[in-house]
N, C-alpha and C. Protein backbone atom coordinates (compact mmCIF):
# COMPACT_ATOMS: atom_id res chain seq x y z
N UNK A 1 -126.62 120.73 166.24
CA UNK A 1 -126.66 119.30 166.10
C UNK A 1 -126.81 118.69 167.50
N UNK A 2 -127.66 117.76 167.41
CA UNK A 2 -127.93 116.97 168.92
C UNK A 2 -127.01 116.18 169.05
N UNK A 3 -127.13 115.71 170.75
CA UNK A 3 -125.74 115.03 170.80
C UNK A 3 -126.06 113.48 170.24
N UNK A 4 -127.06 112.81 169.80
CA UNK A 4 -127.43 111.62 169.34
C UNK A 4 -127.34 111.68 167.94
N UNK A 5 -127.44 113.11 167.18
CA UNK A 5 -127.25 112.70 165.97
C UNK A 5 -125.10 113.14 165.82
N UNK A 6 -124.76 113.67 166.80
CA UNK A 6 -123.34 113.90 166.89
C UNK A 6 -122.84 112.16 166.49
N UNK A 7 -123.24 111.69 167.82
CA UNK A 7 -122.91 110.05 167.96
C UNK A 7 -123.25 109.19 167.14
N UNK A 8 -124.45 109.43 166.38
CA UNK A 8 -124.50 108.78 164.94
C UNK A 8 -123.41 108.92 163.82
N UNK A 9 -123.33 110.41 163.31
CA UNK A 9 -122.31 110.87 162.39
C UNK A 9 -121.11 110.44 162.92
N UNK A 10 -120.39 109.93 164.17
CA UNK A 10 -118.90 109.68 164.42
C UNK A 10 -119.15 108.80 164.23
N UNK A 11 -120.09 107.36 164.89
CA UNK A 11 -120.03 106.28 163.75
C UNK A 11 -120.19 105.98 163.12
N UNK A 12 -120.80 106.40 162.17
CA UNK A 12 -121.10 106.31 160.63
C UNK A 12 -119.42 106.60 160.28
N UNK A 13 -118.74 107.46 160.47
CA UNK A 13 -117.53 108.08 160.09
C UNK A 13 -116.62 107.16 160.38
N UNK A 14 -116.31 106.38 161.68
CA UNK A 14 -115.44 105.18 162.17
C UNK A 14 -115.73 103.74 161.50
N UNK A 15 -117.21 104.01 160.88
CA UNK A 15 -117.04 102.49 159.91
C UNK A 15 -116.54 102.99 159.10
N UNK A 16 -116.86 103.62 158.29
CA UNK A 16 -116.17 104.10 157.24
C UNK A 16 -114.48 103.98 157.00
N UNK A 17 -113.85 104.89 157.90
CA UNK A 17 -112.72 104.53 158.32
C UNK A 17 -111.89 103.17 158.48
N UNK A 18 -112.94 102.28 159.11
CA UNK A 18 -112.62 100.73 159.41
C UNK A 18 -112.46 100.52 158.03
N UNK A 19 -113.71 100.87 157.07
CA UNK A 19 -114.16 100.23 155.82
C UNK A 19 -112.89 100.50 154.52
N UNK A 20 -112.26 101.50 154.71
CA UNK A 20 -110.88 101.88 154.75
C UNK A 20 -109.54 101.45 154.80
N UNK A 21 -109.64 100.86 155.75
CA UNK A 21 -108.69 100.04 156.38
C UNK A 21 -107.34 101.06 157.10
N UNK A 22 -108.26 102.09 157.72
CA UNK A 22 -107.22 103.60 158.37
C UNK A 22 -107.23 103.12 159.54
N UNK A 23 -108.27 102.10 160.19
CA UNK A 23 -108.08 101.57 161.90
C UNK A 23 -108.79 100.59 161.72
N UNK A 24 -108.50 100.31 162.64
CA UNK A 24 -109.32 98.48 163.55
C UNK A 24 -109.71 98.91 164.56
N UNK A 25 -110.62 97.63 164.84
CA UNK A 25 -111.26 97.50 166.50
C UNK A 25 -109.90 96.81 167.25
N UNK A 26 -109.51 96.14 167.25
CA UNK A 26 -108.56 95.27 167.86
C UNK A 26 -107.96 96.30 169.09
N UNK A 27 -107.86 97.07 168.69
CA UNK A 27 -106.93 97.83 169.79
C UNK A 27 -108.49 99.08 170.54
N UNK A 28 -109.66 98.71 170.31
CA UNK A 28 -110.48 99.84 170.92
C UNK A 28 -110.32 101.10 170.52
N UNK A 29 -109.96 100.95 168.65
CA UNK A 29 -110.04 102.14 168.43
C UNK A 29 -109.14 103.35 169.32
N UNK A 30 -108.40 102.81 170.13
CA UNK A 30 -107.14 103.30 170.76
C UNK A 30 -106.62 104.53 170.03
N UNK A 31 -106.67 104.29 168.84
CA UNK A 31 -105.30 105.10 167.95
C UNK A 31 -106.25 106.31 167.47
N UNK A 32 -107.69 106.22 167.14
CA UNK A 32 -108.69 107.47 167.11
C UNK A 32 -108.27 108.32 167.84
N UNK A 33 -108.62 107.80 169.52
CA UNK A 33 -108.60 108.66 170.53
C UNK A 33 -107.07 109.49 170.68
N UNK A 34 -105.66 108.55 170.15
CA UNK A 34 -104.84 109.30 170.40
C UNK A 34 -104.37 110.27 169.60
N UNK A 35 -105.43 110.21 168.17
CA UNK A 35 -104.88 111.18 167.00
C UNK A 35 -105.88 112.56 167.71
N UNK A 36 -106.81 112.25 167.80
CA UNK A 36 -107.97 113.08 168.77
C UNK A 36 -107.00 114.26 169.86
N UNK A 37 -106.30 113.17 171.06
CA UNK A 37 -105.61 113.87 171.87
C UNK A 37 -104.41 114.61 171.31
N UNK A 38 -103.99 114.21 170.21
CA UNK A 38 -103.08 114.99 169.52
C UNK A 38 -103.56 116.26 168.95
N UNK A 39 -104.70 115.96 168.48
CA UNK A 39 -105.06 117.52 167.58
C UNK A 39 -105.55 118.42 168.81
N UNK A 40 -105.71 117.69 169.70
CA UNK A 40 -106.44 118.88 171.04
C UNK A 40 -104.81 119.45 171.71
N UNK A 41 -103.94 118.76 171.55
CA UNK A 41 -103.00 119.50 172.17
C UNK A 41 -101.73 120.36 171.34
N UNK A 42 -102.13 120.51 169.99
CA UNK A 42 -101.20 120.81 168.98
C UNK A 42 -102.47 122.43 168.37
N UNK A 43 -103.58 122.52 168.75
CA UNK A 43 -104.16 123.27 168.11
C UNK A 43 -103.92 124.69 168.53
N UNK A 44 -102.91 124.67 169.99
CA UNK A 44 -102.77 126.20 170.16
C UNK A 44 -101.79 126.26 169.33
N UNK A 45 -100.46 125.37 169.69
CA UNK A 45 -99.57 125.85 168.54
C UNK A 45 -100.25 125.97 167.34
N UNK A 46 -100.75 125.11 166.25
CA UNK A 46 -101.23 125.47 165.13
C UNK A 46 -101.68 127.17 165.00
N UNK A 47 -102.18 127.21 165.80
CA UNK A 47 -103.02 128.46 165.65
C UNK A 47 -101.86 129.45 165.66
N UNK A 48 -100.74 129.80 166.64
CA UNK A 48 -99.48 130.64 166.23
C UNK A 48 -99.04 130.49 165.47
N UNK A 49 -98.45 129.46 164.49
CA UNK A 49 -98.41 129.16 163.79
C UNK A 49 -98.91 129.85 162.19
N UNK A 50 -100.19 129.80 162.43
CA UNK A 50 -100.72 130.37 161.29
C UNK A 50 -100.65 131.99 161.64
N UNK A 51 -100.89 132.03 162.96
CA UNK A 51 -101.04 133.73 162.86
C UNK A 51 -99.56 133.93 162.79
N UNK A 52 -98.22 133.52 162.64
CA UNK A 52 -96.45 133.75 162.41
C UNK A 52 -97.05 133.81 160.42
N UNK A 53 -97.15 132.32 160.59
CA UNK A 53 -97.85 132.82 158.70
C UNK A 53 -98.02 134.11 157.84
N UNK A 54 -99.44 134.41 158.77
CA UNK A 54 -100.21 135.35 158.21
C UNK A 54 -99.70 136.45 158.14
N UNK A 55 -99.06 137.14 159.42
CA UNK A 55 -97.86 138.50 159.78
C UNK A 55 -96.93 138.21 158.81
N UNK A 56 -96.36 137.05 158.29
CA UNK A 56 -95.50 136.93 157.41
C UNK A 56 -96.03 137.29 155.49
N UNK A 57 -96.70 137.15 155.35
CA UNK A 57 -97.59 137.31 154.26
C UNK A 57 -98.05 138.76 154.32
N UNK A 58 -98.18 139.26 155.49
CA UNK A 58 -98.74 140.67 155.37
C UNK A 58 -97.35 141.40 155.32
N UNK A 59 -96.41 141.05 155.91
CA UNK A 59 -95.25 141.81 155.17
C UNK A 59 -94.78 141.26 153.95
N UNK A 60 -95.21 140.59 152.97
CA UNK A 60 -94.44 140.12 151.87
C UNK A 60 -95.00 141.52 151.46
N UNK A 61 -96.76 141.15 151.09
CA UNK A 61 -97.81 142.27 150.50
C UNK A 61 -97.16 143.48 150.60
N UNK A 62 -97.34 144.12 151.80
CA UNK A 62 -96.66 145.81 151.96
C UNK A 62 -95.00 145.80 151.56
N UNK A 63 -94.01 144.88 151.52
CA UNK A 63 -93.49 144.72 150.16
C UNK A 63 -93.43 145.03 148.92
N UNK A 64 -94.29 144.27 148.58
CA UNK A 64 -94.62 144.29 147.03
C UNK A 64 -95.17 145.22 146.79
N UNK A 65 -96.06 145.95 147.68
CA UNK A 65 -96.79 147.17 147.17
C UNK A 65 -95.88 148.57 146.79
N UNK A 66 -95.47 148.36 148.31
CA UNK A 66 -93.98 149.33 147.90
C UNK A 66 -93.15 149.33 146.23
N UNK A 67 -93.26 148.08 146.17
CA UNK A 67 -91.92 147.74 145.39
C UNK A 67 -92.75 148.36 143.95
N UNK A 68 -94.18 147.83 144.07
CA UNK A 68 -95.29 148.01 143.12
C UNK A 68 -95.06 149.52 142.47
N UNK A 69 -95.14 150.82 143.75
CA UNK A 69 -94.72 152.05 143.69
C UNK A 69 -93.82 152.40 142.96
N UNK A 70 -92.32 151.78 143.49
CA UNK A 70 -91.55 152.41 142.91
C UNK A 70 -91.37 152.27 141.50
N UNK A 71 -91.74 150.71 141.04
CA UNK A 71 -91.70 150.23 139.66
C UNK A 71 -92.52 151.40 138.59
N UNK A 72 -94.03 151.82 139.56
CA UNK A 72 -94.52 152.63 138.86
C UNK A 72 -94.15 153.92 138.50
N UNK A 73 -93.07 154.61 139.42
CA UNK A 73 -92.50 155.96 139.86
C UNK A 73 -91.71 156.08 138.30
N UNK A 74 -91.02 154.46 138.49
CA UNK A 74 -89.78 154.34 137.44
C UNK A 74 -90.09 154.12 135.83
N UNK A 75 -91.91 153.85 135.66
CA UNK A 75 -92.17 153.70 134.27
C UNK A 75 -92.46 155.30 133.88
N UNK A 76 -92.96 156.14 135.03
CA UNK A 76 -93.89 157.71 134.78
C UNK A 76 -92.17 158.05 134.57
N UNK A 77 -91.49 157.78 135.06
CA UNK A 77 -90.17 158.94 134.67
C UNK A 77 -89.52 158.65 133.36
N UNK A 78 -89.85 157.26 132.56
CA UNK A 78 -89.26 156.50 131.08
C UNK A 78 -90.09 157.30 130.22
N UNK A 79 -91.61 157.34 130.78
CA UNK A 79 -92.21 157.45 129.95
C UNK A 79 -91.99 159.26 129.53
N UNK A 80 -92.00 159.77 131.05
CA UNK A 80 -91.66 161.15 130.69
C UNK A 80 -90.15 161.81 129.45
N UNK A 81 -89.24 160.71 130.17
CA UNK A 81 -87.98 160.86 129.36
C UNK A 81 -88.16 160.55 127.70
N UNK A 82 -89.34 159.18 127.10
CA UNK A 82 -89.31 159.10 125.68
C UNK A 82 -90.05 160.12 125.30
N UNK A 83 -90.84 160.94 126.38
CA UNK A 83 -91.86 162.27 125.71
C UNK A 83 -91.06 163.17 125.75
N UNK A 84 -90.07 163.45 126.10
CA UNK A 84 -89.10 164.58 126.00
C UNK A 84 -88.48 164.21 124.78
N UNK A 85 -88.16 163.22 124.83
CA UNK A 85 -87.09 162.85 123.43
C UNK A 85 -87.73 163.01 122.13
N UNK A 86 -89.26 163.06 122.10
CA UNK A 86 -89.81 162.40 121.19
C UNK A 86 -90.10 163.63 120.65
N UNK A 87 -90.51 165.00 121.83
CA UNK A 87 -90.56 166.22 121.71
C UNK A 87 -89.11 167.28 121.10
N UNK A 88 -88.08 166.81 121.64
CA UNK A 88 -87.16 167.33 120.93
C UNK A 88 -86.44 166.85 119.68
N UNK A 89 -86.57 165.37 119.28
CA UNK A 89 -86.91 165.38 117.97
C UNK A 89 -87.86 166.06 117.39
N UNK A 90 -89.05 166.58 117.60
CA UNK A 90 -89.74 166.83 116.68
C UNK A 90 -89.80 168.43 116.50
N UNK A 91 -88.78 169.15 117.41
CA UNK A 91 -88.68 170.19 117.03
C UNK A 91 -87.86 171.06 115.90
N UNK A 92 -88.18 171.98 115.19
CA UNK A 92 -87.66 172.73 113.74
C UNK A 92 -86.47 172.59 113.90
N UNK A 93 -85.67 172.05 113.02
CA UNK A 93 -84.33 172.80 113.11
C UNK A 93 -83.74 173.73 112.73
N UNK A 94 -82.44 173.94 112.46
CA UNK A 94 -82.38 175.31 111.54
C UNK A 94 -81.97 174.59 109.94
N UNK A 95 -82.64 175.30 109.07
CA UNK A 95 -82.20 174.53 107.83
C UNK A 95 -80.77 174.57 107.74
N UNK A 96 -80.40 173.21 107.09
CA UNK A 96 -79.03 173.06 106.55
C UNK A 96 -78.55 174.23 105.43
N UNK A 97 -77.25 174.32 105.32
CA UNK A 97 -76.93 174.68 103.79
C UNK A 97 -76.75 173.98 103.10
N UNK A 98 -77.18 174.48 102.28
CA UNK A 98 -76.73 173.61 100.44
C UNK A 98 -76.17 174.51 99.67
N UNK A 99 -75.34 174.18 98.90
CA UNK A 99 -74.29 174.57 98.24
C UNK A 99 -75.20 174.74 96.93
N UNK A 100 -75.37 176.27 96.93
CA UNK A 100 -75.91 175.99 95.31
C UNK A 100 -75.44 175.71 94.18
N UNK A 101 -76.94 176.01 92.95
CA UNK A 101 -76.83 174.82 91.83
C UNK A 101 -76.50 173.44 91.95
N UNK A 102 -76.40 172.92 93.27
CA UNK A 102 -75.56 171.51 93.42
C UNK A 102 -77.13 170.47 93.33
N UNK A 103 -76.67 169.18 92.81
CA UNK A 103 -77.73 168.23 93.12
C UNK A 103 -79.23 168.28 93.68
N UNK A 104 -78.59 168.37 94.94
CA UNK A 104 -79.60 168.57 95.81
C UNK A 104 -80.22 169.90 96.30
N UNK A 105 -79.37 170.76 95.78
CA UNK A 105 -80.09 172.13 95.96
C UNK A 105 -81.51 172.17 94.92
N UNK A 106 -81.01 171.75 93.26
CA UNK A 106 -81.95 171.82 92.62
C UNK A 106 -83.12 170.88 93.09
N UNK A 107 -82.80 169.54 93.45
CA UNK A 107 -83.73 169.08 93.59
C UNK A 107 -85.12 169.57 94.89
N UNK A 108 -84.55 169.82 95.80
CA UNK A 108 -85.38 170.42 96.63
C UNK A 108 -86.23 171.95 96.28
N UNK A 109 -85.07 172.26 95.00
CA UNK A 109 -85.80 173.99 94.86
C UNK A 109 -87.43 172.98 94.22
N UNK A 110 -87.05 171.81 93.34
CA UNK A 110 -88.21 171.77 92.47
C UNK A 110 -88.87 170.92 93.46
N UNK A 111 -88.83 170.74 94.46
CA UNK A 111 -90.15 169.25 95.52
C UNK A 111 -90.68 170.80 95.82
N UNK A 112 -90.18 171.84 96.04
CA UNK A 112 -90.48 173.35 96.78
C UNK A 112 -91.76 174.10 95.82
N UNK A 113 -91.39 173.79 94.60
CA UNK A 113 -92.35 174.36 93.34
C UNK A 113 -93.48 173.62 93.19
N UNK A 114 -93.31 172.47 92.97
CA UNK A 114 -94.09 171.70 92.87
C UNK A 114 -95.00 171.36 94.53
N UNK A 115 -94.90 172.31 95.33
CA UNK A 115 -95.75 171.82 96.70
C UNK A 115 -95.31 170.88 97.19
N UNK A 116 -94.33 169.64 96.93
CA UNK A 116 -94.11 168.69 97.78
C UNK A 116 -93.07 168.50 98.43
N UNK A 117 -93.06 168.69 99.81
CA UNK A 117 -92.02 169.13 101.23
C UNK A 117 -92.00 167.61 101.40
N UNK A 118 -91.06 167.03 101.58
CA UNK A 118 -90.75 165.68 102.82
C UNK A 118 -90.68 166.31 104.05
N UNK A 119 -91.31 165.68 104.61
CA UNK A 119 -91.82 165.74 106.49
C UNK A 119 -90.09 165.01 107.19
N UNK A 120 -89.24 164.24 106.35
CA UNK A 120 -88.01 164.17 107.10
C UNK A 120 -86.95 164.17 106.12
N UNK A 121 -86.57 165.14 105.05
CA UNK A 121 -86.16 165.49 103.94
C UNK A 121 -86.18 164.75 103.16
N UNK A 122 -85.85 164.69 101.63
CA UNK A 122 -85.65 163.97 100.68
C UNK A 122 -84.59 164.10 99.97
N UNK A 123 -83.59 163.19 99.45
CA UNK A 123 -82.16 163.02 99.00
C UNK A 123 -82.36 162.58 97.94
N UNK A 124 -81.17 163.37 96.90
CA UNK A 124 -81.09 162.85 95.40
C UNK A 124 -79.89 162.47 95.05
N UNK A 125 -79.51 160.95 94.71
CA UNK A 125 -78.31 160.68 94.39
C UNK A 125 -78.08 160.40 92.87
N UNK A 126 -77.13 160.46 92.80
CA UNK A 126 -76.89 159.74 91.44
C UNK A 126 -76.55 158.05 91.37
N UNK A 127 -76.66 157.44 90.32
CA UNK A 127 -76.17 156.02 90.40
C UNK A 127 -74.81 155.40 90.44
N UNK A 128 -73.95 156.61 90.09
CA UNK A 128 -72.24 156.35 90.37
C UNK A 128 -71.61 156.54 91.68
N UNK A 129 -72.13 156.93 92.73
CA UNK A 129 -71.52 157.25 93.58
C UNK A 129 -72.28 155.95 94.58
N UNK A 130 -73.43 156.14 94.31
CA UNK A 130 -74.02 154.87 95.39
C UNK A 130 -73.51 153.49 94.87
N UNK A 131 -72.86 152.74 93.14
CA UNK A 131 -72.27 151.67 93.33
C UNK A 131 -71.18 151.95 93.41
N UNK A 132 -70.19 152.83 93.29
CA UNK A 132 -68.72 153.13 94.34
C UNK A 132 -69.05 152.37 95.81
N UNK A 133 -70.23 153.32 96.12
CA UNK A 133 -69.90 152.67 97.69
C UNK A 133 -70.60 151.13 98.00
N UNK A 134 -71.17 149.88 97.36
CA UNK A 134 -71.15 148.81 97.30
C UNK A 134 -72.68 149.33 97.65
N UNK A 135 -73.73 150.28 97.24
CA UNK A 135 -74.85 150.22 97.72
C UNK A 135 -75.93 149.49 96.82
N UNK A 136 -75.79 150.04 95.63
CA UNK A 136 -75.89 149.10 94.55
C UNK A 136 -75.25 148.07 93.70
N UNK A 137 -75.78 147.22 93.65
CA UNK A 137 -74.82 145.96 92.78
C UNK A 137 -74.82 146.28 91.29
N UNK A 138 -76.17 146.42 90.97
CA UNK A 138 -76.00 146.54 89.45
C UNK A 138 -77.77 147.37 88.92
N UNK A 139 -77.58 147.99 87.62
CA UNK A 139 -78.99 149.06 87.60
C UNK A 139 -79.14 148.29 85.90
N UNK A 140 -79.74 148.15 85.59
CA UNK A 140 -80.49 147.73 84.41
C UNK A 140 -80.75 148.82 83.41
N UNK A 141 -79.74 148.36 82.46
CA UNK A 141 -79.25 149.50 81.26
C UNK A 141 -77.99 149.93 81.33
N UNK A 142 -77.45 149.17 82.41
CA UNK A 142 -75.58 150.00 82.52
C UNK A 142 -75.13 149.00 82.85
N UNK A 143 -73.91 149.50 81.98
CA UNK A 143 -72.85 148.16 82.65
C UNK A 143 -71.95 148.94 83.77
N UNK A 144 -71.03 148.54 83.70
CA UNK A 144 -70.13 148.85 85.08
C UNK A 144 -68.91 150.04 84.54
N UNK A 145 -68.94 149.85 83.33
CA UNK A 145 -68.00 150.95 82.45
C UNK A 145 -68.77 152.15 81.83
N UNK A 146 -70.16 152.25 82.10
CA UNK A 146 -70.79 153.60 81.89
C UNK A 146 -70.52 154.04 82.67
């Protein structure tokens, strides 16, 4: 930029300003020049300033990254721990006993005949013992004295 079109663009910019009402002539535009001399003598500080900033921000980051790590360290070891769990649930157990001829012995001999295994066993109750224990309220076809 030439220095005539410099001196154009600052006054074009100082009417403006006037037009504003941010300064007056009255004082020779006085108060331009001293905001001027202000930013010329505040710009080294500024500048430490930002570079105290920036060093400050670059340690938040390597911070957080860290912190980023360990958070991640701490999901691979949850995740490892629900795959262990999930693995030793799902291993054989040793079958239970059952008390033969009982209930549930028969019933499982016949899910056994008939091909059909439950994948997490299957239980056969009767209807007197489950409303003893308040599990059922009431079965349709019985009263409470059958």
């Amino acid at each position: 930029m030439s220095y005539k079109d410099l001196k154009r663009a600052a006054l074009e910019n100082v009417l403006k300003l006037k037009q504003l009402g941010r300064t007056s002539g009255l004082n020779f535009y006085q108060d331009i020049l001293n905001a001027i001399a202000l930013d010329i003598r505040t710009k080294s500080w500024r500048r430490v300033q930002r570079h105290r900033e920036l060093e400050g921000v670059r340690l938040i980051l390597v911070n957080l990254n860290e912190e980023a790590e360990w958070l991640e360290s701490q999901r691979k070891s949850y995740d490892n721990y629900i795959e262990q769990a999930m693995i030793t649930l799902q291993k054989k157990r040793k079958k239970r006993f059952l008390m033969p001829f009982s209930t549930q012995y028969n019933h499982e001999r016949e899910l056994e005949r008939s091909g059909r295994k439950a994948k997490f066993g299957s239980f056969k109750y009767s209807t007197h013992p489950l409303f003893d224990k308040g599990v059922l309220v009431s079965w349709k076809g019985y009263t409470n004295r059958d």
